[in-house]
N, C-alpha and C. Protein backbone atom coordinates (compact mmCIF):
# COMPACT_ATOMS: atom_id res chain seq x y z
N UNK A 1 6.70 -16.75 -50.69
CA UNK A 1 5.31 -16.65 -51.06
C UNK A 1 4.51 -17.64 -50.21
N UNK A 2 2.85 -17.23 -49.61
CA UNK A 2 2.23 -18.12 -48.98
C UNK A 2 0.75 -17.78 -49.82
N UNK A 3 0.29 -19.47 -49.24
CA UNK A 3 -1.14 -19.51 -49.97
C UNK A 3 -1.66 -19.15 -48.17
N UNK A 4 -2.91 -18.56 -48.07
CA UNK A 4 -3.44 -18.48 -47.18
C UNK A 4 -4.87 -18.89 -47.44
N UNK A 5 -5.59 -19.87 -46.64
CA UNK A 5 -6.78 -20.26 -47.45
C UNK A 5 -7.44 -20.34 -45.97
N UNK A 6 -8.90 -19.55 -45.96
CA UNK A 6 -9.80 -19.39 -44.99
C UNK A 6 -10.89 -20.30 -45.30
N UNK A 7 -11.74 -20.92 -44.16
CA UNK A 7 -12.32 -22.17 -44.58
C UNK A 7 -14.09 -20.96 -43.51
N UNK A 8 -14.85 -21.05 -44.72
CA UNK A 8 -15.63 -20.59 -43.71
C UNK A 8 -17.29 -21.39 -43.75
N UNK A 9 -17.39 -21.62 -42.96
CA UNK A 9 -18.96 -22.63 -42.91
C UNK A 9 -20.09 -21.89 -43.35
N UNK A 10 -21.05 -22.40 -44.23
CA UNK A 10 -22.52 -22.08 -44.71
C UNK A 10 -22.95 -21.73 -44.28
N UNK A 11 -23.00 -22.08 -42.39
CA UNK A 11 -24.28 -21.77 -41.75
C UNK A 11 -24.04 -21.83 -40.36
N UNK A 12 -24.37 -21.33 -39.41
CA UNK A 12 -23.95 -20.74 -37.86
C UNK A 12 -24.24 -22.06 -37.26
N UNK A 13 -24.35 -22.00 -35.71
CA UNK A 13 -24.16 -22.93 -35.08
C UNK A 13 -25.83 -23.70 -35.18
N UNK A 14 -26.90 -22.99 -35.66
CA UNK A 14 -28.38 -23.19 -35.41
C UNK A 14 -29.01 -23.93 -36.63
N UNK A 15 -27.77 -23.68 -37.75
CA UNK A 15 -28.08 -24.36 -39.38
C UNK A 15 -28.88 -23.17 -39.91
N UNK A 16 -28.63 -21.84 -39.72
CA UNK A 16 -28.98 -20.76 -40.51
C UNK A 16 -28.12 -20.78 -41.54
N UNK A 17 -28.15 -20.52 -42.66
CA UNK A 17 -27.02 -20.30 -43.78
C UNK A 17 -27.05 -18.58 -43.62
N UNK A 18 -25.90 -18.38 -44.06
CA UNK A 18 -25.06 -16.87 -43.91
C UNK A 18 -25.47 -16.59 -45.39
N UNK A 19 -26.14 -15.45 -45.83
CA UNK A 19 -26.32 -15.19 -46.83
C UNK A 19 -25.12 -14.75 -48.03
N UNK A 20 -25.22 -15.05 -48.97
CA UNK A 20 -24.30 -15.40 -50.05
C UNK A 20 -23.16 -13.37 -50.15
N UNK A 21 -23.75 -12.77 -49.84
CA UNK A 21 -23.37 -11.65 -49.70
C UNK A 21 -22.15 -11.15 -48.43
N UNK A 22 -21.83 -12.34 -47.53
CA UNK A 22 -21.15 -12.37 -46.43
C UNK A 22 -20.01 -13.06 -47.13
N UNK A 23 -19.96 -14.06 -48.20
CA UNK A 23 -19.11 -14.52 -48.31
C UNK A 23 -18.34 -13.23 -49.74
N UNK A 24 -18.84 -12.98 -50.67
CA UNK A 24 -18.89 -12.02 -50.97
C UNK A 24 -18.12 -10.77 -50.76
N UNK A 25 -18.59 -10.24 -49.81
CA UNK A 25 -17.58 -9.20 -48.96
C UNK A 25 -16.34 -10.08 -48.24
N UNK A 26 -16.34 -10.74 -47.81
CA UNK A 26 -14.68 -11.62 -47.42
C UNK A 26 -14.00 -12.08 -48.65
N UNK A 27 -14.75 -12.29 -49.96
CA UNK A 27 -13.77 -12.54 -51.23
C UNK A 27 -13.62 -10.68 -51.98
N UNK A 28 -13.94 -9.72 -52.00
CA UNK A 28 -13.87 -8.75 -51.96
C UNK A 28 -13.05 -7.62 -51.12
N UNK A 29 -12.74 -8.28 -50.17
CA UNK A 29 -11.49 -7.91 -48.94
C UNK A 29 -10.06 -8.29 -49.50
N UNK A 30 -10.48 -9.67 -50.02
CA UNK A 30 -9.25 -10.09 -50.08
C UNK A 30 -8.25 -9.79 -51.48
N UNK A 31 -9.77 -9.60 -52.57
CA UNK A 31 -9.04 -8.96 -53.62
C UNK A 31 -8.58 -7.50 -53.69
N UNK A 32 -9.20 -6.89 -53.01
CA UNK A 32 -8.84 -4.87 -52.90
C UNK A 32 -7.52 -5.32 -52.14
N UNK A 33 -7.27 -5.85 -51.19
CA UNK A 33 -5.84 -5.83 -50.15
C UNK A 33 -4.51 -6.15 -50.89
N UNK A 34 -5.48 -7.70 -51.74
CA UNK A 34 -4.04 -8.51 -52.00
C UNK A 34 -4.31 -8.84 -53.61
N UNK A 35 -5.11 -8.54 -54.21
CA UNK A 35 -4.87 -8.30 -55.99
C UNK A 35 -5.78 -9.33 -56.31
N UNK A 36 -5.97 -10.56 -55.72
CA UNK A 36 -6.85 -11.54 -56.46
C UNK A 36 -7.55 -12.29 -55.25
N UNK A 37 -7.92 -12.96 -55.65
CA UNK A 37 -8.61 -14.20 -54.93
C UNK A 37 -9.18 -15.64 -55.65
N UNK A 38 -9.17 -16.50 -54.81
CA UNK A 38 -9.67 -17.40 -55.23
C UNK A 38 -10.89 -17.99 -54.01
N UNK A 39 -12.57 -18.08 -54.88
CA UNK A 39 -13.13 -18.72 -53.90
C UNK A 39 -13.52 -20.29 -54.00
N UNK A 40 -13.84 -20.84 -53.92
CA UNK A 40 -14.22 -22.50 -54.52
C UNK A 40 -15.45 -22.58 -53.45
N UNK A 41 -16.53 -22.55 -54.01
CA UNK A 41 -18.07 -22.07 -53.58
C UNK A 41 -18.78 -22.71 -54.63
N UNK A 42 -18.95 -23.66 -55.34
CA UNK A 42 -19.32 -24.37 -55.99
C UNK A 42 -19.64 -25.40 -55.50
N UNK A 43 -18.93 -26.15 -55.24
CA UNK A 43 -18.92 -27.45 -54.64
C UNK A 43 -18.36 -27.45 -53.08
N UNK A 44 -19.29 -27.40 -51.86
CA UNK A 44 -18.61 -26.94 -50.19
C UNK A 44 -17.44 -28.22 -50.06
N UNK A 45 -16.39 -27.80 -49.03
CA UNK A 45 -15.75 -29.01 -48.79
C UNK A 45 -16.72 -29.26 -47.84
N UNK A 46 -16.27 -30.68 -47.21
CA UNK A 46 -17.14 -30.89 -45.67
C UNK A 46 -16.03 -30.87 -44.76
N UNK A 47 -16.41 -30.94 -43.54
CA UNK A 47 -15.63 -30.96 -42.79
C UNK A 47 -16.24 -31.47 -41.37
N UNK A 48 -15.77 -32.75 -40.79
CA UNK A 48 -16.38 -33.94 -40.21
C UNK A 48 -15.56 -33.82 -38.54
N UNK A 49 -16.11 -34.06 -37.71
CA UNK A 49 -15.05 -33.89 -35.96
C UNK A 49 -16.05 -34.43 -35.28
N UNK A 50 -15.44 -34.94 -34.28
CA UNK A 50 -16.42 -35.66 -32.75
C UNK A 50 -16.11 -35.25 -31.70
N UNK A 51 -16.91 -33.56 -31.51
CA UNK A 51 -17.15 -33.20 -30.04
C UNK A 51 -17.44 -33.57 -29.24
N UNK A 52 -17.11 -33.78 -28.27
CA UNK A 52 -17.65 -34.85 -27.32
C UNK A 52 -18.58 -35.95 -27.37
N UNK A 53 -17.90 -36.67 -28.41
CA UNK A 53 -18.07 -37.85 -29.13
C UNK A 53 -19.55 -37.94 -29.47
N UNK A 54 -20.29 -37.00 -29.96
CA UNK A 54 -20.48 -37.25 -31.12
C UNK A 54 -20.37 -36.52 -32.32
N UNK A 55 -20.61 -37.17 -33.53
CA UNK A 55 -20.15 -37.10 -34.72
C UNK A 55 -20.92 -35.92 -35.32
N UNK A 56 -20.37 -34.48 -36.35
CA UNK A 56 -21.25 -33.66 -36.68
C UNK A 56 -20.75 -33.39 -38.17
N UNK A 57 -20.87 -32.70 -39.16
CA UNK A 57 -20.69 -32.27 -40.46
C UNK A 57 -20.62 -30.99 -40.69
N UNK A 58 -19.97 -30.59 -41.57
CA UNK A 58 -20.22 -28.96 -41.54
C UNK A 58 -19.97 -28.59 -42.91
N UNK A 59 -20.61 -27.39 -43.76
CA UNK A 59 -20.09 -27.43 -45.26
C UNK A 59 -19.65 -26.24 -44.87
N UNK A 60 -18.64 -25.95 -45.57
CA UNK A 60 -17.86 -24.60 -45.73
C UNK A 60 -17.23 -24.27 -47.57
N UNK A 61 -17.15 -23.42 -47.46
CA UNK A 61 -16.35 -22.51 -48.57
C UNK A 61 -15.10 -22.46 -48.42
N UNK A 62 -14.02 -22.54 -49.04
CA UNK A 62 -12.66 -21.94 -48.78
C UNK A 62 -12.14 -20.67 -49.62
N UNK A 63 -11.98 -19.82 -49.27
CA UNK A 63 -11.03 -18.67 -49.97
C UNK A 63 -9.83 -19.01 -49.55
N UNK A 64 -8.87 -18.56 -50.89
CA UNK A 64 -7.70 -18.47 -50.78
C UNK A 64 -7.09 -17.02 -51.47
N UNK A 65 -5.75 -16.69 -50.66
CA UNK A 65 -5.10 -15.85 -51.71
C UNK A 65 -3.37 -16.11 -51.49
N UNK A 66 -2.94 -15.41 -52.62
CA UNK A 66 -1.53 -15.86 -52.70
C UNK A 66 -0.75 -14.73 -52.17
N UNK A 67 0.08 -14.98 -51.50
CA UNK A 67 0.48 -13.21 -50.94
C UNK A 67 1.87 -13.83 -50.57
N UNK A 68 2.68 -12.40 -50.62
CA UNK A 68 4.40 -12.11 -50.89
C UNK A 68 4.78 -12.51 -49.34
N UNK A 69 4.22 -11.58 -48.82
CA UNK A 69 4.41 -11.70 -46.78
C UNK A 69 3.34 -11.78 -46.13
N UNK A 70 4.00 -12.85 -45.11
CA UNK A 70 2.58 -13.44 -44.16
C UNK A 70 3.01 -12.01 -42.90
N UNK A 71 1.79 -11.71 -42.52
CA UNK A 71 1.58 -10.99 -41.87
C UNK A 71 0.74 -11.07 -40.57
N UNK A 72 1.56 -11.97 -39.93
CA UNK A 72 0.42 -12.80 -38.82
C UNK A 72 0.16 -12.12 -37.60
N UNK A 73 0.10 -10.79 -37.41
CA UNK A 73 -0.66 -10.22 -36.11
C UNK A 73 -1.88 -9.50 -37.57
N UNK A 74 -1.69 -9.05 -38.66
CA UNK A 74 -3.05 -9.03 -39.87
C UNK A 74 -3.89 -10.05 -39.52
N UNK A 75 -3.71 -11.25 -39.60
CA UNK A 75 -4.17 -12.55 -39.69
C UNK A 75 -5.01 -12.74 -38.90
N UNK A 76 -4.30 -12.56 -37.72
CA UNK A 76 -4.62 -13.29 -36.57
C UNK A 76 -6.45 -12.33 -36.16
N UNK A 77 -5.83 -10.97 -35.95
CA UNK A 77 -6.81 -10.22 -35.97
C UNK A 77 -7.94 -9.98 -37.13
N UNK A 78 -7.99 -10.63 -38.03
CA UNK A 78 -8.51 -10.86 -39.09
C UNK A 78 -9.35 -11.76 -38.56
N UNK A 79 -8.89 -13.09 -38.57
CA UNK A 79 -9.71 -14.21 -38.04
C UNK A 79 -10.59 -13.84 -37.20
N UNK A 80 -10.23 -12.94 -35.70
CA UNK A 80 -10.79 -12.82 -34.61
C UNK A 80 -12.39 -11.90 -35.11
N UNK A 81 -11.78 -11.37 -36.15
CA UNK A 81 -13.14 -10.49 -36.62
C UNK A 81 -14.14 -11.56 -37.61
N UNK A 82 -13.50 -12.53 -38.46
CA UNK A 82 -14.43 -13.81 -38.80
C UNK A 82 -15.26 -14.58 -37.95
N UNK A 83 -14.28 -14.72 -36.97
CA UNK A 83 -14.96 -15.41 -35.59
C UNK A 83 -16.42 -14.59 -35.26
N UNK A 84 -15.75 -13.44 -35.05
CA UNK A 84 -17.01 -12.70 -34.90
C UNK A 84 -18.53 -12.66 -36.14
N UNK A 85 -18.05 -12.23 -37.07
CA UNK A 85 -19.16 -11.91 -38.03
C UNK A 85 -19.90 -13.25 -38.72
N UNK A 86 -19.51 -14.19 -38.40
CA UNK A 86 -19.90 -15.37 -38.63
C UNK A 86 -20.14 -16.49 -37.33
N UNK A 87 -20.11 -15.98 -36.36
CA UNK A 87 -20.48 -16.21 -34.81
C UNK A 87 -19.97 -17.55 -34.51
N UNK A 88 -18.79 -17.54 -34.70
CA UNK A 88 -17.76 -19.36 -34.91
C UNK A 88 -16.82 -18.92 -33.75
N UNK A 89 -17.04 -19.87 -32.72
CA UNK A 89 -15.59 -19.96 -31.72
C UNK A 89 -14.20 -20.27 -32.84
N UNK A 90 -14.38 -20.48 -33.81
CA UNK A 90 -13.16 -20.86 -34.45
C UNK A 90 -13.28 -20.87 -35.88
N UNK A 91 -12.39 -19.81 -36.80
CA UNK A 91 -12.81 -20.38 -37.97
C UNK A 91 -10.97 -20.37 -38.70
N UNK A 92 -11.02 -21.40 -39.69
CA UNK A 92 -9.50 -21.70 -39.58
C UNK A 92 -8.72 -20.83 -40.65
N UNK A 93 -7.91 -20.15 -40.31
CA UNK A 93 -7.16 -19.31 -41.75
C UNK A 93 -5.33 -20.04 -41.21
N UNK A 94 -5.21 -20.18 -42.55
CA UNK A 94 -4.08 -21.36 -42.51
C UNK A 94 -3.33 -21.10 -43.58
N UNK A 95 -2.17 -20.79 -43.50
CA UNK A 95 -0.98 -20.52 -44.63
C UNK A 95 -0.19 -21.53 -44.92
N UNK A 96 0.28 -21.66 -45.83
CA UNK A 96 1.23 -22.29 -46.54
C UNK A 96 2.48 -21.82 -47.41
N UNK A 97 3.72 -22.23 -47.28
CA UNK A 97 4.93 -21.88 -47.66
C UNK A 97 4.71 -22.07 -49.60
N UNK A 98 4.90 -21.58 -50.35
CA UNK A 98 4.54 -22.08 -51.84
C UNK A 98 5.93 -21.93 -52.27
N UNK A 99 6.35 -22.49 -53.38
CA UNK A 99 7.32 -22.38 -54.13
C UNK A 99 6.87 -22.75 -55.87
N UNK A 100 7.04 -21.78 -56.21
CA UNK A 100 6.78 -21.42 -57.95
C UNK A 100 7.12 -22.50 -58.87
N UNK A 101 6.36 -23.37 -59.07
CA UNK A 101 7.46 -23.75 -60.31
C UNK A 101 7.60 -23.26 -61.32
């Protein structure tokens, strides 16, 4: 079993926020595919880096879902279409090995 949790930012590279309906349809993907979801959109994480030194902030959302098999050419091409619809050279989808207790 893996947690897969997509981290996606508020707002494009210009500080437009992505309207609440974008995130929406990506937590709506993930429940028709894979049975549930989890979003945590309440409270953004941040997320802090120094591009060519200097310092920037970013709020994002994370979805997660729990799924049987990682399916990483799904994934991968998944992302590449986040990248796109949310106009991010990079947006991070990241799995994890889980074990049940």
């Amino acid at each position: 079993m893996h947690l897969v949790q997509i981290l996606l930012p508020l707002t494009d590279n210009e500080r437009h926020p992505f309207p609440r309906q974008a995130f929406d349809a990506v937590a709506h993907e993930m429940t028709e595919r894979f049975g549930g979801v989890t979003a945590h959109t309440r409270s953004p994480a941040e997320g802090r880096w120094a591009p060519m030194g200097a310092g920037r902030a970013e709020e994002m959302v994370v979805i997660e879902v729990m799924i049987d098999h990682l399916d990483e050419a799904w994934w991968h091409a998944y992302r590449a279409r986040l990248e796109s619809e949310f106009r991010q050279q990079r947006i991070i989808v990241r799995a994890t090995a889980v074990q049940l207790l």
